[in-house]
Protein backbone atom coordinates (compact mmCIF):
# COMPACT_ATOMS: atom_id res chain seq x y z
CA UNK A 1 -12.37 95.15 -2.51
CA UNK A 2 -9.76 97.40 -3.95
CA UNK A 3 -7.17 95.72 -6.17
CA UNK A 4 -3.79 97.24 -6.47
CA UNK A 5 -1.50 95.96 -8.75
CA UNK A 6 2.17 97.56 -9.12
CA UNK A 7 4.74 96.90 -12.15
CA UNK A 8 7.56 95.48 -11.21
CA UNK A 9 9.55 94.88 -14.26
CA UNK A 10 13.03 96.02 -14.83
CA UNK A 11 12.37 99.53 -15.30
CA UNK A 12 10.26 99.91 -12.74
CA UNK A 13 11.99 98.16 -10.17
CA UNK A 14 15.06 100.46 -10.89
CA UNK A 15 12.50 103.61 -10.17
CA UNK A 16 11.20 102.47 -6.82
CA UNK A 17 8.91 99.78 -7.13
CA UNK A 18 9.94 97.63 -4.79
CA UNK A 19 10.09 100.25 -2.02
CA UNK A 20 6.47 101.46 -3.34
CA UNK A 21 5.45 97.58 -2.19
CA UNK A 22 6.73 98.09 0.84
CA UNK A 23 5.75 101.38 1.59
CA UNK A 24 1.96 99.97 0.62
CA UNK A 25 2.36 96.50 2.37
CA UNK A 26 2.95 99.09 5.33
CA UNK A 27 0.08 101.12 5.15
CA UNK A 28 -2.73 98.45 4.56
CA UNK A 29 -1.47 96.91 7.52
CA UNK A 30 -0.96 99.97 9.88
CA UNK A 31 -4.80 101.14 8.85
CA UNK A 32 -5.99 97.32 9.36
CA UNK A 33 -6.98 97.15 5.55
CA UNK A 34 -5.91 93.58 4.87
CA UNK A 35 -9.66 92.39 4.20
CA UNK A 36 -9.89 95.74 1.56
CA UNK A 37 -7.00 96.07 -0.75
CA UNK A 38 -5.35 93.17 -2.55
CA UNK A 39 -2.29 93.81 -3.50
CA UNK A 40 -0.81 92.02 -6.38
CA UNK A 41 2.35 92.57 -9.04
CA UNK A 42 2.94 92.41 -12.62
CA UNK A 43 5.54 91.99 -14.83
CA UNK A 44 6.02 95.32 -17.53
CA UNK A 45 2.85 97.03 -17.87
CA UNK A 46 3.88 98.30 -21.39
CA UNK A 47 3.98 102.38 -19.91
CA UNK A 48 7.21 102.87 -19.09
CA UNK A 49 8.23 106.38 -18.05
CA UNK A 50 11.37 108.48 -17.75
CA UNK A 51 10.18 108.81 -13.94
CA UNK A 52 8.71 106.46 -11.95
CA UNK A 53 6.33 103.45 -11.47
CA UNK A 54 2.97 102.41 -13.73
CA UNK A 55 0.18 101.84 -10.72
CA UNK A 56 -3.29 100.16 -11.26
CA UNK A 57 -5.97 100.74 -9.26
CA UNK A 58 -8.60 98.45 -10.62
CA UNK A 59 -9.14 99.47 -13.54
CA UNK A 60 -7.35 102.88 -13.38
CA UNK A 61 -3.77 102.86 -14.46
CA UNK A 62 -1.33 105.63 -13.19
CA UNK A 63 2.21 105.91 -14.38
CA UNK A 64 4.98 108.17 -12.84
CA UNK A 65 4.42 107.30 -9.24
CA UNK A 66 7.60 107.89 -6.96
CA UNK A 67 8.48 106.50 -3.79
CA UNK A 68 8.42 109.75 -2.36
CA UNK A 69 5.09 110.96 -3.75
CA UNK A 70 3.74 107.61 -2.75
CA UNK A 71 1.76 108.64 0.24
CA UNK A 72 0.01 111.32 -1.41
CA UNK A 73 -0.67 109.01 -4.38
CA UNK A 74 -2.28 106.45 -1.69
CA UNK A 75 -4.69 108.92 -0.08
CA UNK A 76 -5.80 110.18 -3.22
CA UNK A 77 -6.14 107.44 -5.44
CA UNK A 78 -6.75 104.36 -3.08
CA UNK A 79 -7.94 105.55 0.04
CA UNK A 80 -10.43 107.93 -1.44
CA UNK A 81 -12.08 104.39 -3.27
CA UNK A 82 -12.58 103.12 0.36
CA UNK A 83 -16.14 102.89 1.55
């Protein structure tokens, strides 16, 4: 089980965050991948960034992630974690 949690504070929800949820609600269900990734928000994750949203992958925090580089984010960094 993958957990994916995304920051959706204010500064993150003005840099995409909400259509990041989306865009990742999407693609666990298109791929079937409800029983693998839990997706789950929080409130400021304390890395705020000029550009972009603070993403954790388990334990591996990633901040800067755009709406438009989501994809390529999600292949690399969750999809490559899948078993």
């Amino acid at each position: 089980m993958i957990i994916v949690t995304v920051c959706v504070g204010s500064s993150c929800h003005l840099k995409g965050s909400e259509r990041i949820v989306e865009r990742l609600q999407q693609l666990i269900k298109e791929r079937k991948l409800e029983d693998e990734i839990v997706l789950s928000g929080s409130f400021c994750c304390g890395k705020c960034n000029r550009t972009g949203v603070t993403i954790r992958v388990d334990d591996d925090e990633f901040i800067g992630i755009t709406p438009e580089g989501f994809d390529a984010f999600f292949e690399q960094n969750i999809m490559s974690r899948m078993q």
